[in-house]
N, C-alpha and C. Protein backbone atom coordinates (compact mmCIF):
# COMPACT_ATOMS: atom_id res chain seq x y z
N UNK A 1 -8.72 28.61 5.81
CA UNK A 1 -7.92 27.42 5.93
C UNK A 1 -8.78 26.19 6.14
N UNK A 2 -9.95 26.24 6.34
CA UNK A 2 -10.70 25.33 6.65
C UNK A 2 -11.10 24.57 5.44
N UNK A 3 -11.03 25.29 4.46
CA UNK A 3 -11.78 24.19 3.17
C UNK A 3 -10.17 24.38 2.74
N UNK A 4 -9.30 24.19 3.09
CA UNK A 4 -8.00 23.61 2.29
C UNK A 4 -8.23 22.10 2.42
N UNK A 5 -8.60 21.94 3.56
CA UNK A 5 -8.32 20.14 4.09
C UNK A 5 -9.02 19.67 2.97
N UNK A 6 -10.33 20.51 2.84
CA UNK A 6 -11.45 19.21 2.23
C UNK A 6 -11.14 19.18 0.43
N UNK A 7 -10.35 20.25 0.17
CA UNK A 7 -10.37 20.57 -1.17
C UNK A 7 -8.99 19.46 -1.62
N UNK A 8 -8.11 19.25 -0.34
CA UNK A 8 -7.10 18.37 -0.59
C UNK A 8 -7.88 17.09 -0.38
N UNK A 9 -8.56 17.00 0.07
CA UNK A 9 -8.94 15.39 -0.23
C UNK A 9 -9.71 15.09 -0.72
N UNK A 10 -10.63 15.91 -1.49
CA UNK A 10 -11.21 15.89 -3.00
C UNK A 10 -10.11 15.18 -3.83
N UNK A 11 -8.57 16.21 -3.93
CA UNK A 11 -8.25 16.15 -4.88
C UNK A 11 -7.54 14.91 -4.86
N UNK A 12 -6.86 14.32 -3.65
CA UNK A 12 -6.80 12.98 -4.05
C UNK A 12 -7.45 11.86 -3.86
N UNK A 13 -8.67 11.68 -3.48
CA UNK A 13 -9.94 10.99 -4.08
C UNK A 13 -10.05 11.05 -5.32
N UNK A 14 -9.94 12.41 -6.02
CA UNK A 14 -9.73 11.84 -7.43
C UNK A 14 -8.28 11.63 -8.31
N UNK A 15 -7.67 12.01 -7.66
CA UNK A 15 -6.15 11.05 -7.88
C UNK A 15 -6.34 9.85 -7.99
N UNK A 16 -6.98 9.76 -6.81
CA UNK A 16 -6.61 7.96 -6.61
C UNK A 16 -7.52 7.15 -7.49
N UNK A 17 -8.50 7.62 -8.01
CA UNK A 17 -9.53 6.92 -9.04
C UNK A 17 -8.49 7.24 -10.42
N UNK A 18 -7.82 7.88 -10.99
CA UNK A 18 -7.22 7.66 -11.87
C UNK A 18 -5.87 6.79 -11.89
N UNK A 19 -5.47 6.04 -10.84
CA UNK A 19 -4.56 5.23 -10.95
C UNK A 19 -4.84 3.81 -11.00
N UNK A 20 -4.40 2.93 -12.32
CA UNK A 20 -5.43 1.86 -12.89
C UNK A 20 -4.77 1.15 -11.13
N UNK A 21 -6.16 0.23 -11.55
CA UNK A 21 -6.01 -1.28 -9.99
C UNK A 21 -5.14 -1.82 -11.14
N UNK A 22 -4.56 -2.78 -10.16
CA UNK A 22 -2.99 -3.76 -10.58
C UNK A 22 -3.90 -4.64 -10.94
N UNK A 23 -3.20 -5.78 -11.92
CA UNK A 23 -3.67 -6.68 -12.97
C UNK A 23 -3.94 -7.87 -11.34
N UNK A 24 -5.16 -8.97 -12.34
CA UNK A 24 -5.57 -10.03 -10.88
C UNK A 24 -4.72 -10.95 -10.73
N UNK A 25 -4.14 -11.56 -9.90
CA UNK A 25 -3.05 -12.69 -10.28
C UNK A 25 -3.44 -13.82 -11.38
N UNK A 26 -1.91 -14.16 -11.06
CA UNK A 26 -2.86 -15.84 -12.32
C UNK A 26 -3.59 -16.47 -11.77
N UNK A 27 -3.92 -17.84 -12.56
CA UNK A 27 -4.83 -18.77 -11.62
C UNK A 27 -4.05 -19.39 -11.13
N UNK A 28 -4.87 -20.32 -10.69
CA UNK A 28 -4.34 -21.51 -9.60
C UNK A 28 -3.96 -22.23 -10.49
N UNK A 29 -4.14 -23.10 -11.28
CA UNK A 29 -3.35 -23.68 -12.64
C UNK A 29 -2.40 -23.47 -13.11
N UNK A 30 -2.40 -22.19 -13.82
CA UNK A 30 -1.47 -21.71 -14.07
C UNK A 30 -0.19 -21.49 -12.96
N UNK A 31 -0.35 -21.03 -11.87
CA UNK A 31 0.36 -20.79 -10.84
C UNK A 31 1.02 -22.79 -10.55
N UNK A 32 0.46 -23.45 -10.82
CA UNK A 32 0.86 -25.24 -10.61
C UNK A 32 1.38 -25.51 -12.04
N UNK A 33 1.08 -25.09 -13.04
CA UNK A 33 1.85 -25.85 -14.23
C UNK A 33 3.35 -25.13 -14.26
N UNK A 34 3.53 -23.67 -13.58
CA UNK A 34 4.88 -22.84 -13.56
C UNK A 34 5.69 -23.78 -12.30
N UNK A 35 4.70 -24.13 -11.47
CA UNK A 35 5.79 -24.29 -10.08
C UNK A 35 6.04 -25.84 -10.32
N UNK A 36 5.57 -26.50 -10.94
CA UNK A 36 5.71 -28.30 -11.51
C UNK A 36 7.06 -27.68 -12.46
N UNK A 37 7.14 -27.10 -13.39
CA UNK A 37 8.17 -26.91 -14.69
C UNK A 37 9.24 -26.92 -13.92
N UNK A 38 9.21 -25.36 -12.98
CA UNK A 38 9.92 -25.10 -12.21
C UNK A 38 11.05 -26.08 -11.31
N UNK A 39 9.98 -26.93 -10.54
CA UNK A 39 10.74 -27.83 -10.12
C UNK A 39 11.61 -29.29 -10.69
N UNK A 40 10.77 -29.25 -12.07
CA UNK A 40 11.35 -30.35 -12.82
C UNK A 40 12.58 -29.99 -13.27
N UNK A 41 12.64 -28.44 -14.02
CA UNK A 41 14.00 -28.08 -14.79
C UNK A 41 15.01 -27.71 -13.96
N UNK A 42 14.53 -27.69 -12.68
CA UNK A 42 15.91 -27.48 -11.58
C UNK A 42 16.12 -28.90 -10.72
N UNK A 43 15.26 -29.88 -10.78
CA UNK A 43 15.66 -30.55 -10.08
C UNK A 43 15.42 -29.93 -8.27
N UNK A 44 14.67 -29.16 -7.82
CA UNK A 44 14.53 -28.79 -6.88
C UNK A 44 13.46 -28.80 -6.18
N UNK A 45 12.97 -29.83 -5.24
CA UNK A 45 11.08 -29.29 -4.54
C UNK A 45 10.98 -27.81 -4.26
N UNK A 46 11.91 -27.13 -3.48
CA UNK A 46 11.36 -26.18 -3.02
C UNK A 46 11.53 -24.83 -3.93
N UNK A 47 10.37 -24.91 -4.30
CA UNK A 47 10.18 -23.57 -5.53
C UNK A 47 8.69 -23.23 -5.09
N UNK A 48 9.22 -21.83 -4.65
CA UNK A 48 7.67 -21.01 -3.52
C UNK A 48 7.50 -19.60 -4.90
N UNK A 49 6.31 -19.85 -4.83
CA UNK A 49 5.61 -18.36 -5.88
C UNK A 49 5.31 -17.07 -5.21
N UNK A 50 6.19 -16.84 -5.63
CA UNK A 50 6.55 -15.07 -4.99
C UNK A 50 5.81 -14.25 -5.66
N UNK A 51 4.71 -13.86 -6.49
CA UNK A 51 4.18 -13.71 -7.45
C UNK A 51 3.44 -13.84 -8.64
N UNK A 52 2.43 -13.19 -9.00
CA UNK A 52 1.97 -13.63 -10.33
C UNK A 52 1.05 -12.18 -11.08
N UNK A 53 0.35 -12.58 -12.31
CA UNK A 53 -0.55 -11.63 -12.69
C UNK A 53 -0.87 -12.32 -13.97
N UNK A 54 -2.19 -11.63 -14.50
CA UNK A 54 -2.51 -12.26 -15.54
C UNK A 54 -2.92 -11.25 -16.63
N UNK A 55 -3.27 -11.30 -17.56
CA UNK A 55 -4.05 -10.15 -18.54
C UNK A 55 -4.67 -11.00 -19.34
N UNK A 56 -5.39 -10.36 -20.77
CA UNK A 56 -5.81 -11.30 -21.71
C UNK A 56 -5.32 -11.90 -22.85
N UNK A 57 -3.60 -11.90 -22.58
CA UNK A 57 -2.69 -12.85 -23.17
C UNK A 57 -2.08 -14.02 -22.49
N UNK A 58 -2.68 -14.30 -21.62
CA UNK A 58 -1.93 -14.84 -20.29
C UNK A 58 -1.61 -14.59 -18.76
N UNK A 59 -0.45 -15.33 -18.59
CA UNK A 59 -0.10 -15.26 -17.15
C UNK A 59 1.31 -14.83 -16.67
N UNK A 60 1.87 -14.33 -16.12
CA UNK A 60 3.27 -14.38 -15.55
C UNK A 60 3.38 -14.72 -14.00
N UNK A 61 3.98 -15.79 -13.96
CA UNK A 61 4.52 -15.95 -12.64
C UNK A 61 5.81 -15.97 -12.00
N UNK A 62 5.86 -15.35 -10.75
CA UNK A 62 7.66 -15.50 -10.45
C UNK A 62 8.05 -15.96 -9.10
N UNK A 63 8.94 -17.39 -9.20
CA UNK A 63 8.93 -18.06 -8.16
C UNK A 63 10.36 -17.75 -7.91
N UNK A 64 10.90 -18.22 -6.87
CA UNK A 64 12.12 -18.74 -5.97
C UNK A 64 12.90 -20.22 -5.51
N UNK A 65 13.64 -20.54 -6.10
CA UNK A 65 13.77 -21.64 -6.02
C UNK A 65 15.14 -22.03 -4.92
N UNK A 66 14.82 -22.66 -3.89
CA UNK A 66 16.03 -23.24 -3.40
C UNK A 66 15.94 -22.40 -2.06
N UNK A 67 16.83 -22.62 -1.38
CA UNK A 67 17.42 -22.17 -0.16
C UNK A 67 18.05 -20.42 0.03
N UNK A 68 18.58 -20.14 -1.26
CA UNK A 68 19.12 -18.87 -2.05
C UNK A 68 17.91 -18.15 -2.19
N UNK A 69 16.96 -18.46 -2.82
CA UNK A 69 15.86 -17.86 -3.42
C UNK A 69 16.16 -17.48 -4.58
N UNK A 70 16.86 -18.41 -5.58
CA UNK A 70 17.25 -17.98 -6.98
C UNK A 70 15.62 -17.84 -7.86
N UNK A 71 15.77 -16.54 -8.39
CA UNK A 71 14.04 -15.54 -8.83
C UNK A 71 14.05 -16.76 -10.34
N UNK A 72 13.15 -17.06 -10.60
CA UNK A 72 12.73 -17.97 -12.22
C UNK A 72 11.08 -17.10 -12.50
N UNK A 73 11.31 -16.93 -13.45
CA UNK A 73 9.77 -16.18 -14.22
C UNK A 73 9.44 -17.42 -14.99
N UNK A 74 8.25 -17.29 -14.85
CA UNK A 74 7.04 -18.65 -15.86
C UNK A 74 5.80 -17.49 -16.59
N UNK A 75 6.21 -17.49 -18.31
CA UNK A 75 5.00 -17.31 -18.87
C UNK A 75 3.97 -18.43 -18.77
N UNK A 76 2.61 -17.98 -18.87
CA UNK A 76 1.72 -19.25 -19.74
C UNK A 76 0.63 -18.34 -20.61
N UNK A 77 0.71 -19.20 -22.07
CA UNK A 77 -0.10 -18.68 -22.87
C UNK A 77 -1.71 -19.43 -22.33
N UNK A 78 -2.43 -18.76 -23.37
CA UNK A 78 -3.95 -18.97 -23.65
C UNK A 78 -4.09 -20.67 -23.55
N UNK A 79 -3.39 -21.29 -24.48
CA UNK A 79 -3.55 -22.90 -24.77
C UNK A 79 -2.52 -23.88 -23.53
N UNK A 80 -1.96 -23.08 -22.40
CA UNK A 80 -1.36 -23.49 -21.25
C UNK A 80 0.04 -24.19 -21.23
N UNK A 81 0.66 -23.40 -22.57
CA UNK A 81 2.16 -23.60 -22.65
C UNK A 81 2.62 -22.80 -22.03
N UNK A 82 3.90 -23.41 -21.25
CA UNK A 82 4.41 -22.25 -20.50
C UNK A 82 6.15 -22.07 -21.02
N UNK A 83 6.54 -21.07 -20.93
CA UNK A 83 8.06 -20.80 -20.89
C UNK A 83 8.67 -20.24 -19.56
N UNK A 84 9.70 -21.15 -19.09
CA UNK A 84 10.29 -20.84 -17.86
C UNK A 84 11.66 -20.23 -18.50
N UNK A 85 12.17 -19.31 -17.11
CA UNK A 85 13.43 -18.48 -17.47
C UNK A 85 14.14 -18.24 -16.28
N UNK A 86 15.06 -19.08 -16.06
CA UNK A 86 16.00 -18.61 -14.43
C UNK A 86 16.69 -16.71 -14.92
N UNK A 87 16.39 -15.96 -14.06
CA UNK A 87 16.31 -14.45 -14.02
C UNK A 87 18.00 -14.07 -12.82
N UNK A 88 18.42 -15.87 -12.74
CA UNK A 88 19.54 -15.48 -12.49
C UNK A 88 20.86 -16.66 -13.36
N UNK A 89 22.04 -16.67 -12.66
CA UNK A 89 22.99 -17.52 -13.76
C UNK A 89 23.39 -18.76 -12.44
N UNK A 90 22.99 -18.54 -11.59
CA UNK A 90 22.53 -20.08 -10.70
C UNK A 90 21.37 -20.34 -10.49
N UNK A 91 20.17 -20.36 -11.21
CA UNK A 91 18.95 -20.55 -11.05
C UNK A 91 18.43 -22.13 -11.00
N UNK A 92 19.93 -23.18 -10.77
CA UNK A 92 19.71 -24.77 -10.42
C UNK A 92 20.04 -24.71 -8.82
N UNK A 93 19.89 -23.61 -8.05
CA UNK A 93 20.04 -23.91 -6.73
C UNK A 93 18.72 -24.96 -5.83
């Protein structure tokens, strides 16, 4: 019983090396050109970034807007266009 322990934590030591690391957030830019859109197309200051990530197509970010915390997602491409999307059907809170 004694090499059960160690043989179990071999095995997830190498578990855990096969599970990819999570993507790096966006940048800081990117994370300010989503939360500027954000607040322009709602008319709202308080839009807090609950989120982000990036890959080598871009960025996704996902903020909260308002008092509610109505969820809005912000793509941004490569050339720093972004597309915003309220992820709810009051997302002018």
């Amino acid at each position: 019983m004694k090499l059960a322990l160690p043989a179990v934590a071999l095995g997830l030591i190498a578990l855990a090396a096969c599970v990819p690391a999570p993507p790096p957030p966006a940048s800081a830019e990117a994370q300010s050109l989503c939360r500027t859109d954000v607040m322009f197309e709602t008319n709202n200051p308080t839009v807090t970034i609950t989120g982000s990530e990036s890959n080598e197509l871009g960025s996704i970010v996902r903020l909260a807007v308002g008092e509610e915390q109505a969820p809005w997602r912000c793509v941004v491409d490569l050339n720093g266009q972004t597309t915003i999307q309220s992820l709810s059907n009051d997302g002018f809170l």
